[in-house]
C-alpha atoms as a PDB file:
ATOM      1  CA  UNK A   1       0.000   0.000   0.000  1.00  0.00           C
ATOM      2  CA  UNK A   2       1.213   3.631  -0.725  1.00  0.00           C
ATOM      3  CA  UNK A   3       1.738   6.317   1.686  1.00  0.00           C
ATOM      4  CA  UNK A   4      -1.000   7.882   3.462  1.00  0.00           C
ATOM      5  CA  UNK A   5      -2.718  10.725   1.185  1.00  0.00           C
ATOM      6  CA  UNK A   6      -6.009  12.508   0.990  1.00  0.00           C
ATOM      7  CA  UNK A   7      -7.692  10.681  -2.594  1.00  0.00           C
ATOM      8  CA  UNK A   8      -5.768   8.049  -4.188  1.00  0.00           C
ATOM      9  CA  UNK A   9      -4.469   4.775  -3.057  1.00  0.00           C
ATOM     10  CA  UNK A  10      -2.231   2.254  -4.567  1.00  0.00           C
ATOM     11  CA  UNK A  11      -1.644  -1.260  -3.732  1.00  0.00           C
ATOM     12  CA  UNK A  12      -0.354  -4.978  -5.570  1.00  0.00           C
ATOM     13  CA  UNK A  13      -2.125  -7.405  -6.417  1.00  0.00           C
ATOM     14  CA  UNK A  14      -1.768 -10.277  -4.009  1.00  0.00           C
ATOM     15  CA  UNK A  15      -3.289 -13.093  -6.642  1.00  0.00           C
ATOM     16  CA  UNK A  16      -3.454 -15.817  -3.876  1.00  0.00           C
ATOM     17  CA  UNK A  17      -4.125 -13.882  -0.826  1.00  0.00           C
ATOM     18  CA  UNK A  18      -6.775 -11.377  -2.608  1.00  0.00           C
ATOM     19  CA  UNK A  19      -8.646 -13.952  -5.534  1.00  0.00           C
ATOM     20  CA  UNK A  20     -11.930 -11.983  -5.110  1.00  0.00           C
ATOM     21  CA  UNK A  21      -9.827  -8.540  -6.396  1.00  0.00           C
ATOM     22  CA  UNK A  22     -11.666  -6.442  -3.429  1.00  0.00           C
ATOM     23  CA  UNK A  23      -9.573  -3.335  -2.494  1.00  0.00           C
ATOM     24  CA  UNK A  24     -10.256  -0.858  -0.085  1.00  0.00           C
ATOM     25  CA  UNK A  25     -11.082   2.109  -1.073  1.00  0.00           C
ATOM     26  CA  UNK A  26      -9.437   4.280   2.322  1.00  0.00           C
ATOM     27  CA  UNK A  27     -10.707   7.476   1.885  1.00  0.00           C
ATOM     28  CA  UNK A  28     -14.069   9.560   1.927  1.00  0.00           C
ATOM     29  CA  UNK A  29     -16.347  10.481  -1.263  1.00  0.00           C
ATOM     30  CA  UNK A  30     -19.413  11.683  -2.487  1.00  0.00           C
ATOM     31  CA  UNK A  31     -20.526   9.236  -5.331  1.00  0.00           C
ATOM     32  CA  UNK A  32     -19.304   6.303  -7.074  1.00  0.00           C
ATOM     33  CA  UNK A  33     -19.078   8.634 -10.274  1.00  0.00           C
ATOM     34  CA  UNK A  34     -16.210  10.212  -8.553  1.00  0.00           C
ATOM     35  CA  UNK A  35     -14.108   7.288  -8.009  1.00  0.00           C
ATOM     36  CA  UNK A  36     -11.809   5.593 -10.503  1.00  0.00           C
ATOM     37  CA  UNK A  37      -9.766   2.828 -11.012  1.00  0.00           C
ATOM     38  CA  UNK A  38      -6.501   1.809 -12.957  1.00  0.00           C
ATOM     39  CA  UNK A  39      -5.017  -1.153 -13.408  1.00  0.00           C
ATOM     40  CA  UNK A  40      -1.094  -0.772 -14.527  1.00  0.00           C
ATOM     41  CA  UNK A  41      -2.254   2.629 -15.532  1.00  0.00           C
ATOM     42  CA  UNK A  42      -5.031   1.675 -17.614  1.00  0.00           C
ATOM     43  CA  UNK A  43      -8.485   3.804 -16.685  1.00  0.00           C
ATOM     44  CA  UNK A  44     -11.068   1.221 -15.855  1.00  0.00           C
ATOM     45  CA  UNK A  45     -14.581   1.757 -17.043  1.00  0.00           C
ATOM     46  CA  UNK A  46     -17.453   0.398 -14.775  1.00  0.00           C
ATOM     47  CA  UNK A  47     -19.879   0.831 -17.591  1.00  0.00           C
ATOM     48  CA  UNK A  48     -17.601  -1.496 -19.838  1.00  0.00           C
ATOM     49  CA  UNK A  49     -18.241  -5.432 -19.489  1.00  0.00           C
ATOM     50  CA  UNK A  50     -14.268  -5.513 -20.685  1.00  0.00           C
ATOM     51  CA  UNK A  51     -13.415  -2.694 -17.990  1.00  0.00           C
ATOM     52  CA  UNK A  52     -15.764  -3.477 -15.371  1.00  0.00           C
ATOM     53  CA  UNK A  53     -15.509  -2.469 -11.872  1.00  0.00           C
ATOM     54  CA  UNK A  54     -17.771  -1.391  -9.177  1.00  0.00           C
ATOM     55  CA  UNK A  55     -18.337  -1.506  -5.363  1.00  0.00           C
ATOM     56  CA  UNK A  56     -18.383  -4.612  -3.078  1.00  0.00           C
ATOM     57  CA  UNK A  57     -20.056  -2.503  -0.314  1.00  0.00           C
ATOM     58  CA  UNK A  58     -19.397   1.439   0.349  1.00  0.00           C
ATOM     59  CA  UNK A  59     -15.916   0.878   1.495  1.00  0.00           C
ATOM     60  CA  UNK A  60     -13.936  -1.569  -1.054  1.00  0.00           C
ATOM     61  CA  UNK A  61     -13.998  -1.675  -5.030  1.00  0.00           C
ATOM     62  CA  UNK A  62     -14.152  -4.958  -6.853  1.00  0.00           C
ATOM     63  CA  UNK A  63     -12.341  -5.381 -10.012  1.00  0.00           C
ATOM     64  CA  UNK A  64     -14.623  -8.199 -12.324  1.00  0.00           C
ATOM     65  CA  UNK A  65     -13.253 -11.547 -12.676  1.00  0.00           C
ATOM     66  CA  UNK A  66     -13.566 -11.669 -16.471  1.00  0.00           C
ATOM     67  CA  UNK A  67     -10.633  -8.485 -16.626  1.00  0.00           C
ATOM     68  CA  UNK A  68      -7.385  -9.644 -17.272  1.00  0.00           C
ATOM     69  CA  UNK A  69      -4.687  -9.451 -14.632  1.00  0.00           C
ATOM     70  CA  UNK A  70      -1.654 -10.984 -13.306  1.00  0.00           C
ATOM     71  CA  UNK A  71      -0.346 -11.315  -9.933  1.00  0.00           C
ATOM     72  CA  UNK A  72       1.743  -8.084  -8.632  1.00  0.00           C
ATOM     73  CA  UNK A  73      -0.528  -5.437 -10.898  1.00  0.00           C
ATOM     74  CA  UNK A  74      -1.066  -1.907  -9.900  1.00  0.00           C
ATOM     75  CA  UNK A  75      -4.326  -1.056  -8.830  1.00  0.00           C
ATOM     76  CA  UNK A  76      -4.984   3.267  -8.320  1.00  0.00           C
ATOM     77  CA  UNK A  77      -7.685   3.933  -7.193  1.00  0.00           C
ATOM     78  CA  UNK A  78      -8.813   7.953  -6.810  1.00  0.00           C
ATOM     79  CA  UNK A  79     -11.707  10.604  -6.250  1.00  0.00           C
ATOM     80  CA  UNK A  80     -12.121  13.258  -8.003  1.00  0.00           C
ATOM     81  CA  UNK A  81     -15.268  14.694  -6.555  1.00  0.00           C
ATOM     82  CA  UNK A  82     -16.531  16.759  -9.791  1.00  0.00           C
ATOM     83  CA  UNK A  83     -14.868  20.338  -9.753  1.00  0.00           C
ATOM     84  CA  UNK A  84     -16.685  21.447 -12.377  1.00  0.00           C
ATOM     85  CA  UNK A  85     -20.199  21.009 -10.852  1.00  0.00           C
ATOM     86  CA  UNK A  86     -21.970  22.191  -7.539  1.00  0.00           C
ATOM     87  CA  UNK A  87     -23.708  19.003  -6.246  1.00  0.00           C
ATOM     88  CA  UNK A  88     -25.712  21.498  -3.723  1.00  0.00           C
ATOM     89  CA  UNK A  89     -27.161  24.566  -5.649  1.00  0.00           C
ATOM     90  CA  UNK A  90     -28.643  27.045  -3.315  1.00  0.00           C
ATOM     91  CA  UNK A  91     -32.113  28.495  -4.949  1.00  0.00           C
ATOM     92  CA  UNK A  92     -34.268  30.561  -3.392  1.00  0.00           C
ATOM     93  CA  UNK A  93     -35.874  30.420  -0.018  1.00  0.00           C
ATOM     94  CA  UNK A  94     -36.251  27.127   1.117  1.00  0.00           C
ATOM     95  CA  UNK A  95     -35.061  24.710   4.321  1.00  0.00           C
ATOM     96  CA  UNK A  96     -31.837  24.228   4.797  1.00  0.00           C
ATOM     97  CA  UNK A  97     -31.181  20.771   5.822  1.00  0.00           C
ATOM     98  CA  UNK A  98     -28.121  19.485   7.495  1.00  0.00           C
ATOM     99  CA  UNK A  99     -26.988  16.808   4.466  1.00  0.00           C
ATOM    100  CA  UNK A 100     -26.850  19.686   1.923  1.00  0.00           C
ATOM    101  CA  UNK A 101     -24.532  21.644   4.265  1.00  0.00           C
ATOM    102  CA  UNK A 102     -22.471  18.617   4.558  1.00  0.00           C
ATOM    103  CA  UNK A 103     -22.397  17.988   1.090  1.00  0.00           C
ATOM    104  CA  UNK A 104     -21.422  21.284  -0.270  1.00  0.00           C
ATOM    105  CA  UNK A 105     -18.778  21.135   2.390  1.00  0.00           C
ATOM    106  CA  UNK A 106     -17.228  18.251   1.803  1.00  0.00           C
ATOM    107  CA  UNK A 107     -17.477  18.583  -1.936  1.00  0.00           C
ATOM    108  CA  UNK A 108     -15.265  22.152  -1.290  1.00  0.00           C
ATOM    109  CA  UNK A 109     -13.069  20.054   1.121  1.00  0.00           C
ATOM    110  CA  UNK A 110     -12.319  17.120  -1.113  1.00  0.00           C
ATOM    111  CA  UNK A 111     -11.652  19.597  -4.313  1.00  0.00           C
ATOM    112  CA  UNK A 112      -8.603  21.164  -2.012  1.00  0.00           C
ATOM    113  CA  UNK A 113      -7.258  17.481  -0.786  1.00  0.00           C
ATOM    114  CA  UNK A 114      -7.515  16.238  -4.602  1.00  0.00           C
ATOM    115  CA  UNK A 115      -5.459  19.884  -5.196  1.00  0.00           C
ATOM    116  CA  UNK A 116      -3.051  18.670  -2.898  1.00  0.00           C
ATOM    117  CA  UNK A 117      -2.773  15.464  -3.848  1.00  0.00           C
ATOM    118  CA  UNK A 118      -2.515  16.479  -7.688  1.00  0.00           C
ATOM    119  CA  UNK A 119       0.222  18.485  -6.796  1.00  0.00           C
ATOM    120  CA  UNK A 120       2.619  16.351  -3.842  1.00  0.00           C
ATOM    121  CA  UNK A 121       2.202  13.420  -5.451  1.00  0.00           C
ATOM    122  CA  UNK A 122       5.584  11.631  -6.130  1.00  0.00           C
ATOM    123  CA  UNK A 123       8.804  13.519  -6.030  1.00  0.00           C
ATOM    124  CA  UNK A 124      12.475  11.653  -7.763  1.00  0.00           C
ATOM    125  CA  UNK A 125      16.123  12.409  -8.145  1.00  0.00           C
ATOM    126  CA  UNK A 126      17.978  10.686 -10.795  1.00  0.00           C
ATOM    127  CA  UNK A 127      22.127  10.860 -10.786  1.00  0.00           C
ATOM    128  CA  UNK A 128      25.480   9.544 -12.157  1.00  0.00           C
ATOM    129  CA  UNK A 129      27.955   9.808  -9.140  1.00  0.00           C
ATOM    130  CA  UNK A 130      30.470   6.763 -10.282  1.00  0.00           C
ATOM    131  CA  UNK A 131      33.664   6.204  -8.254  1.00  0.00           C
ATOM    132  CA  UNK A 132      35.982   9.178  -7.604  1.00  0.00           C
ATOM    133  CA  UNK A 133      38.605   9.583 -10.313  1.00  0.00           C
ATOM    134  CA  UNK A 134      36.078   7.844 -12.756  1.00  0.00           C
ATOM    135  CA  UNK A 135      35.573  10.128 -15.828  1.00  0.00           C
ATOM    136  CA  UNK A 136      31.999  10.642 -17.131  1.00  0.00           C
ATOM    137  CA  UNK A 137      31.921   8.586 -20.376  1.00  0.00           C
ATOM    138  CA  UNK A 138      32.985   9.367 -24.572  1.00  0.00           C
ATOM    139  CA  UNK A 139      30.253  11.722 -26.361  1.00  0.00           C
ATOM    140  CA  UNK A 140      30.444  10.637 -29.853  1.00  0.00           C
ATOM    141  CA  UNK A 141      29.663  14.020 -32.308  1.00  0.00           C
ATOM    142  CA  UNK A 142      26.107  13.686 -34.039  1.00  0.00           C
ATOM    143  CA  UNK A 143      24.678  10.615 -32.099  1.00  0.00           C
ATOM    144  CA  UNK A 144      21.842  11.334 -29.336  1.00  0.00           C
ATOM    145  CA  UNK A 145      24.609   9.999 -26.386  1.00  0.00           C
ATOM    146  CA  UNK A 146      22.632   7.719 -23.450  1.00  0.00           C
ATOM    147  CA  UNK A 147      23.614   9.622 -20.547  1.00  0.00           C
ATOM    148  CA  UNK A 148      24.419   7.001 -17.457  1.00  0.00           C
ATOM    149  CA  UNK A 149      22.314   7.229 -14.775  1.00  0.00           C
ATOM    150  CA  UNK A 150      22.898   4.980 -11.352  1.00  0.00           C
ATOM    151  CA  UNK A 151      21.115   6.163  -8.628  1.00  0.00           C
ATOM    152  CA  UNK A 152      17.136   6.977  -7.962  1.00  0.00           C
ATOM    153  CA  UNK A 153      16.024   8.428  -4.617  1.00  0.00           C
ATOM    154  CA  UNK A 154      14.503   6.090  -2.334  1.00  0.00           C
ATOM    155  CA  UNK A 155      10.695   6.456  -1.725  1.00  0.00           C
ATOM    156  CA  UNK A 156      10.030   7.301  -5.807  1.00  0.00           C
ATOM    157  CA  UNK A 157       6.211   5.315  -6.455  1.00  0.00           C
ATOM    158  CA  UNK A 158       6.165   3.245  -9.318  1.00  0.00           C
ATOM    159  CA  UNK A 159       9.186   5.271 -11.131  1.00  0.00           C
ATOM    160  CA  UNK A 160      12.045   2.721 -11.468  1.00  0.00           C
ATOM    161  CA  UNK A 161      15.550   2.723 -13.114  1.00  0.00           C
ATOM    162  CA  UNK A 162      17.511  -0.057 -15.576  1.00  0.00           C
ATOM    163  CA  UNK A 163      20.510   0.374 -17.818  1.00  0.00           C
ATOM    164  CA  UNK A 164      20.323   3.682 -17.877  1.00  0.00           C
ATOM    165  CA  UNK A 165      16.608   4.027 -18.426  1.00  0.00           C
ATOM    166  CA  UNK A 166      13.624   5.339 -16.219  1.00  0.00           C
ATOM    167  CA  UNK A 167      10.072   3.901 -16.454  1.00  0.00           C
ATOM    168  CA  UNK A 168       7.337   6.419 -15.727  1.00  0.00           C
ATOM    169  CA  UNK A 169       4.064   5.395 -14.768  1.00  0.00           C
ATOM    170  CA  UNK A 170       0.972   7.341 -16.063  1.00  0.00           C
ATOM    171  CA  UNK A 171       0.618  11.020 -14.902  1.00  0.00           C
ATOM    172  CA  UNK A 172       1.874  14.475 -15.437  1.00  0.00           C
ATOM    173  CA  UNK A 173       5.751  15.558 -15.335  1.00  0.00           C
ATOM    174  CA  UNK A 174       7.834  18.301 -14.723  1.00  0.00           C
ATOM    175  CA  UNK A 175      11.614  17.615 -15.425  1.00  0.00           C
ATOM    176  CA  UNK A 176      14.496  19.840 -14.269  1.00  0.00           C
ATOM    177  CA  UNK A 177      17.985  17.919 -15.339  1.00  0.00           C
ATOM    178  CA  UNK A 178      21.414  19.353 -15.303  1.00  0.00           C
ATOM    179  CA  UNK A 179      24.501  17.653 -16.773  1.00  0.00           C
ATOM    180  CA  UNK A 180      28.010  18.230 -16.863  1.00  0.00           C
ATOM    181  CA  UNK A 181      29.859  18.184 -19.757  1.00  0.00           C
ATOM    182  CA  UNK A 182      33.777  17.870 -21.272  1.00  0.00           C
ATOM    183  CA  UNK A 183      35.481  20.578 -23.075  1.00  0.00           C
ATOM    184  CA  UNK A 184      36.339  20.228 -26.390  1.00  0.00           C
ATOM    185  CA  UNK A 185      32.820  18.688 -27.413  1.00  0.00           C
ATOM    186  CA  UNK A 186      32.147  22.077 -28.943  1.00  0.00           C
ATOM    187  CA  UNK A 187      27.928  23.278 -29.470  1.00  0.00           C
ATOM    188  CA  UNK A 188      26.042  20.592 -27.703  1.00  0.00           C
ATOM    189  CA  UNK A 189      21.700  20.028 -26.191  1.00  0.00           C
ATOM    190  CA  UNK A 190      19.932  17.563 -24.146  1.00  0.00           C
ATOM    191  CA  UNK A 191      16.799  15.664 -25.067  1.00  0.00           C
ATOM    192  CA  UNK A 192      14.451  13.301 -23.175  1.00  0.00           C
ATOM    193  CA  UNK A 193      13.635  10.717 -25.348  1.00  0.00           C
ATOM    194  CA  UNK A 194      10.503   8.163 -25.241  1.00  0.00           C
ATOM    195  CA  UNK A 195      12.553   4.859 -25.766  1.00  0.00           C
ATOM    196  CA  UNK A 196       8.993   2.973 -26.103  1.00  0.00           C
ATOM    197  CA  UNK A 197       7.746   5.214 -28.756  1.00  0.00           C
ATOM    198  CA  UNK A 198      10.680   6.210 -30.245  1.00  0.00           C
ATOM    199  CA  UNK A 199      10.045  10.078 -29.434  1.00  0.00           C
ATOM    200  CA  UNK A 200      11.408  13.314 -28.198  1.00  0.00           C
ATOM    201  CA  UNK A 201       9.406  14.729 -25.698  1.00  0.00           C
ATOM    202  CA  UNK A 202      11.674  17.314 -24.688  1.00  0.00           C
ATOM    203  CA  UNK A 203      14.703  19.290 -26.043  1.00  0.00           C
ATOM    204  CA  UNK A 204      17.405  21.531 -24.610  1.00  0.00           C
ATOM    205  CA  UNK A 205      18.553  25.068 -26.218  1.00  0.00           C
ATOM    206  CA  UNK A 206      22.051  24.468 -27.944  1.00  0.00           C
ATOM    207  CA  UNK A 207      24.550  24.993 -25.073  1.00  0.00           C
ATOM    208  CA  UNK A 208      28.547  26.397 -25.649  1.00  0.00           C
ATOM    209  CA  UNK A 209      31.405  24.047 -25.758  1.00  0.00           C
ATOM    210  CA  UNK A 210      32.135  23.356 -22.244  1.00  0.00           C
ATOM    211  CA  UNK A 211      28.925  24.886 -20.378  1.00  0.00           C
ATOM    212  CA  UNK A 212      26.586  22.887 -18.304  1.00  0.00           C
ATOM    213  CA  UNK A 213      23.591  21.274 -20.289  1.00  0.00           C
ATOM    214  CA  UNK A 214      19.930  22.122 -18.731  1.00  0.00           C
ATOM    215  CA  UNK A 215      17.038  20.898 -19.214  1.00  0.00           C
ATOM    216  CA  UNK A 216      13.488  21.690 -18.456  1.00  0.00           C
ATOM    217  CA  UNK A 217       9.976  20.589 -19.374  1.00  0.00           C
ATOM    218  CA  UNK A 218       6.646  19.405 -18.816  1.00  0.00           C
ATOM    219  CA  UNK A 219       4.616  16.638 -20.549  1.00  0.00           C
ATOM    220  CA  UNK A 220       2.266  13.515 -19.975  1.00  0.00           C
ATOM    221  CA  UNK A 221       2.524  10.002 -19.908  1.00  0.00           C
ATOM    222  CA  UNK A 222      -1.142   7.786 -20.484  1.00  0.00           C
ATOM    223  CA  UNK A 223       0.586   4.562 -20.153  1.00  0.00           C
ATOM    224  CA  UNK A 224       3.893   3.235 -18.895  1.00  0.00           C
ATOM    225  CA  UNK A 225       6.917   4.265 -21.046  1.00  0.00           C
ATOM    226  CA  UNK A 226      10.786   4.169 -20.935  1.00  0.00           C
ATOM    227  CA  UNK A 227      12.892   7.120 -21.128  1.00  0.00           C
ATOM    228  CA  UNK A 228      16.508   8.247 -21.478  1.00  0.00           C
ATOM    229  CA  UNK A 229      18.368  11.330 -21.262  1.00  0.00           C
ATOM    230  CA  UNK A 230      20.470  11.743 -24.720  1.00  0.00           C
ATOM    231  CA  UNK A 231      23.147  14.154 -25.154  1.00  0.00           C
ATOM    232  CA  UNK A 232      24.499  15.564 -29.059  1.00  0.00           C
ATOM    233  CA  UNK A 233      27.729  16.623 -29.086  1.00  0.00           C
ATOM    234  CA  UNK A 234      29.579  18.261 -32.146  1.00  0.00           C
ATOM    235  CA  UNK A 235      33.324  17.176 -31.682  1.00  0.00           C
ATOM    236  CA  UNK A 236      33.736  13.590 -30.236  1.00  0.00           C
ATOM    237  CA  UNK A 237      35.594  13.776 -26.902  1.00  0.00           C
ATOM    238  CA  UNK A 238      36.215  10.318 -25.515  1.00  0.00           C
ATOM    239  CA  UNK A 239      36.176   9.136 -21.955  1.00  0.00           C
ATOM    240  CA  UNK A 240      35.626  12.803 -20.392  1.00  0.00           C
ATOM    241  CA  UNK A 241      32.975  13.931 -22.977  1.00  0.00           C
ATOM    242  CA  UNK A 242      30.291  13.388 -20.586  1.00  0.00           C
ATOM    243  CA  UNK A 243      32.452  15.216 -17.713  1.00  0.00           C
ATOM    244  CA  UNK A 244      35.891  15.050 -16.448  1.00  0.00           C
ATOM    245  CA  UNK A 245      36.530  13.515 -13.098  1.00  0.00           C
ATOM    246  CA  UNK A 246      37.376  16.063 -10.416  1.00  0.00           C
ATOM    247  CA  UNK A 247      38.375  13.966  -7.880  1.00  0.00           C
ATOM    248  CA  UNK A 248      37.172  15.699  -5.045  1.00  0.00           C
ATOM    249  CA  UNK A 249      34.819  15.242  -2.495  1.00  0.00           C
ATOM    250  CA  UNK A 250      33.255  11.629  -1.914  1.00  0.00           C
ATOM    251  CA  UNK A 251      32.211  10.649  -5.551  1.00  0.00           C
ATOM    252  CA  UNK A 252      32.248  11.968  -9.114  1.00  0.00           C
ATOM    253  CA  UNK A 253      28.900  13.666  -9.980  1.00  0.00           C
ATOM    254  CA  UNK A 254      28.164  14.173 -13.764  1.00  0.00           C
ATOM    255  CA  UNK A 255      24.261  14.356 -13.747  1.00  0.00           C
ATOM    256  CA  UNK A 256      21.455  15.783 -11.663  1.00  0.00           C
ATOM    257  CA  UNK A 257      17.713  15.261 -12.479  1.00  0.00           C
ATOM    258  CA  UNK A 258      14.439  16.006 -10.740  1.00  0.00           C
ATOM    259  CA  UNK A 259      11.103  13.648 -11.627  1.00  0.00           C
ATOM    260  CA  UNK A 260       7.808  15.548  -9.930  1.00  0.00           C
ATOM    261  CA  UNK A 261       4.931  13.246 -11.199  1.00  0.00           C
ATOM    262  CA  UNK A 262       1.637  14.621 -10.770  1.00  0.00           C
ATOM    263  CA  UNK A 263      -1.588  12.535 -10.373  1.00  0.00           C
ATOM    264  CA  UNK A 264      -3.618  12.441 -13.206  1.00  0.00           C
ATOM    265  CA  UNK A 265      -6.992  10.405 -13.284  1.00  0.00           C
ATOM    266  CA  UNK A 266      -9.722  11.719 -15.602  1.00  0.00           C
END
């Protein structure tokens, strides 16, 4: 199960220990229209026989037998408690009853929590820091250079890291990354690149020969992708390209990136 939070919860699918797919739901809501539920990312659709979901009792979802899943899938599930719509619409002179001023308040309560949510979601660092005295790798002149990356923060949610590449689960990023650089590689930029779809979601100014590359962007993800950071060069440096090794401190550090994932269900 995640971390506490105020309108989402995440867990894995225990196949043996949890066969009837129940999961529950830990927070507060309105209606059923404002939950919703993913499985590995995908939106599922209680009105779909393909997609269907709905509620076991008030407190716990159930996920239909006939949808396919295997044992360890994510299952999401999330309010969003309809921010474009007042579900208590004050007319005229009338009573006043105590469930309307409930509703209207929590409605105004849960909009703020989902805010929050949105918004603190799941927070990474990415970085290279190999072994002092180790330089940062050859950049190669007109070739989109895989930048090594070795270390994500602890505590990062579904974002995970292999040979260099970072998996991001569905939701809404903002990337800051900063990368060192050798001199002599002359004019060089940054790109993140979408390994699974085999595109560039974002790219860097052109940056001067020996100047720090930056990087900064948002974008979305609807379904689990791979990326990598890529680096053009336009003189081929090898070894230090990617950074020369200042052996000083602790470790070498050629590479700094943020990952801020926010939620995204509707």
């Amino acid at each position: 199960m995640a971390s506490s939070t105020y309108s989402y919860e995440r867990y894995a699918w225990d196949a043996s220990g949890n066969a009837d797919r129940r999961f529950v739901i830990p927070f507060e809501y309105i209606e059923q229209d404002h939950l919703s539920v993913r499985v590995n990312g995908t939106l599922l659709d209680p009105d779909d026989p393909a997609l269907e979901w709905g509620l076991f009792n008030a407190s716990t979802v159930s996920i239909d037998s006939g949808y396919t899943m295997s044992d360890g899938d994510t299952v999401e599930i999330g309010r969003a408690s309809s921010p474009g719509t007042r579900l208590v619409d004050w007319t005229g002179a009338g009573i006043i009853t105590e469930s309307d001023l409930d509703t209207a308040g929590e409605q105004f309560l849960y909009l703020i929590q989902e805010a929050l949510d949105v918004f603190n979601f799941n927070d990474a660092t990415l970085s290279y820091a190999p072994a002092l005295g180790t330089d940062g790798g050859t950049a190669t002149l007109a070739t989109w250079n895989t930048r090594p990356i070795d270390t994500l923060s602890a505590g990062s949610s579904g974002i995970t890291l292999a040979s260099n590449q970072v998996t991001l689960p569905p939701g809404r990023y903002e990337v800051t990354a900063k990368v060192s650089v050798g001199a002599g590689t002359g004019l060089h930029k940054l790109r993140l690149q979408d390994v699974t779809n085999t595109d560039t979601l974002l790219e860097s100014i052109s940056f001067n020969d020996g100047e720090a590359g930056v990087l900064r962007g948002t974008f979305d993800v609807e379904d689990d992708l791979a990326v990598e950071l890529q680096h053009n060069v336009t003189t081929t440096v090898a070894d230090t390209g990617l950074g020369d090794a200042a052996s000083l401190g602790t470790t070498e550090k050629f590479l700094d990136v943020r990952v801020k994932q926010h939620r995204k269900w509707r």
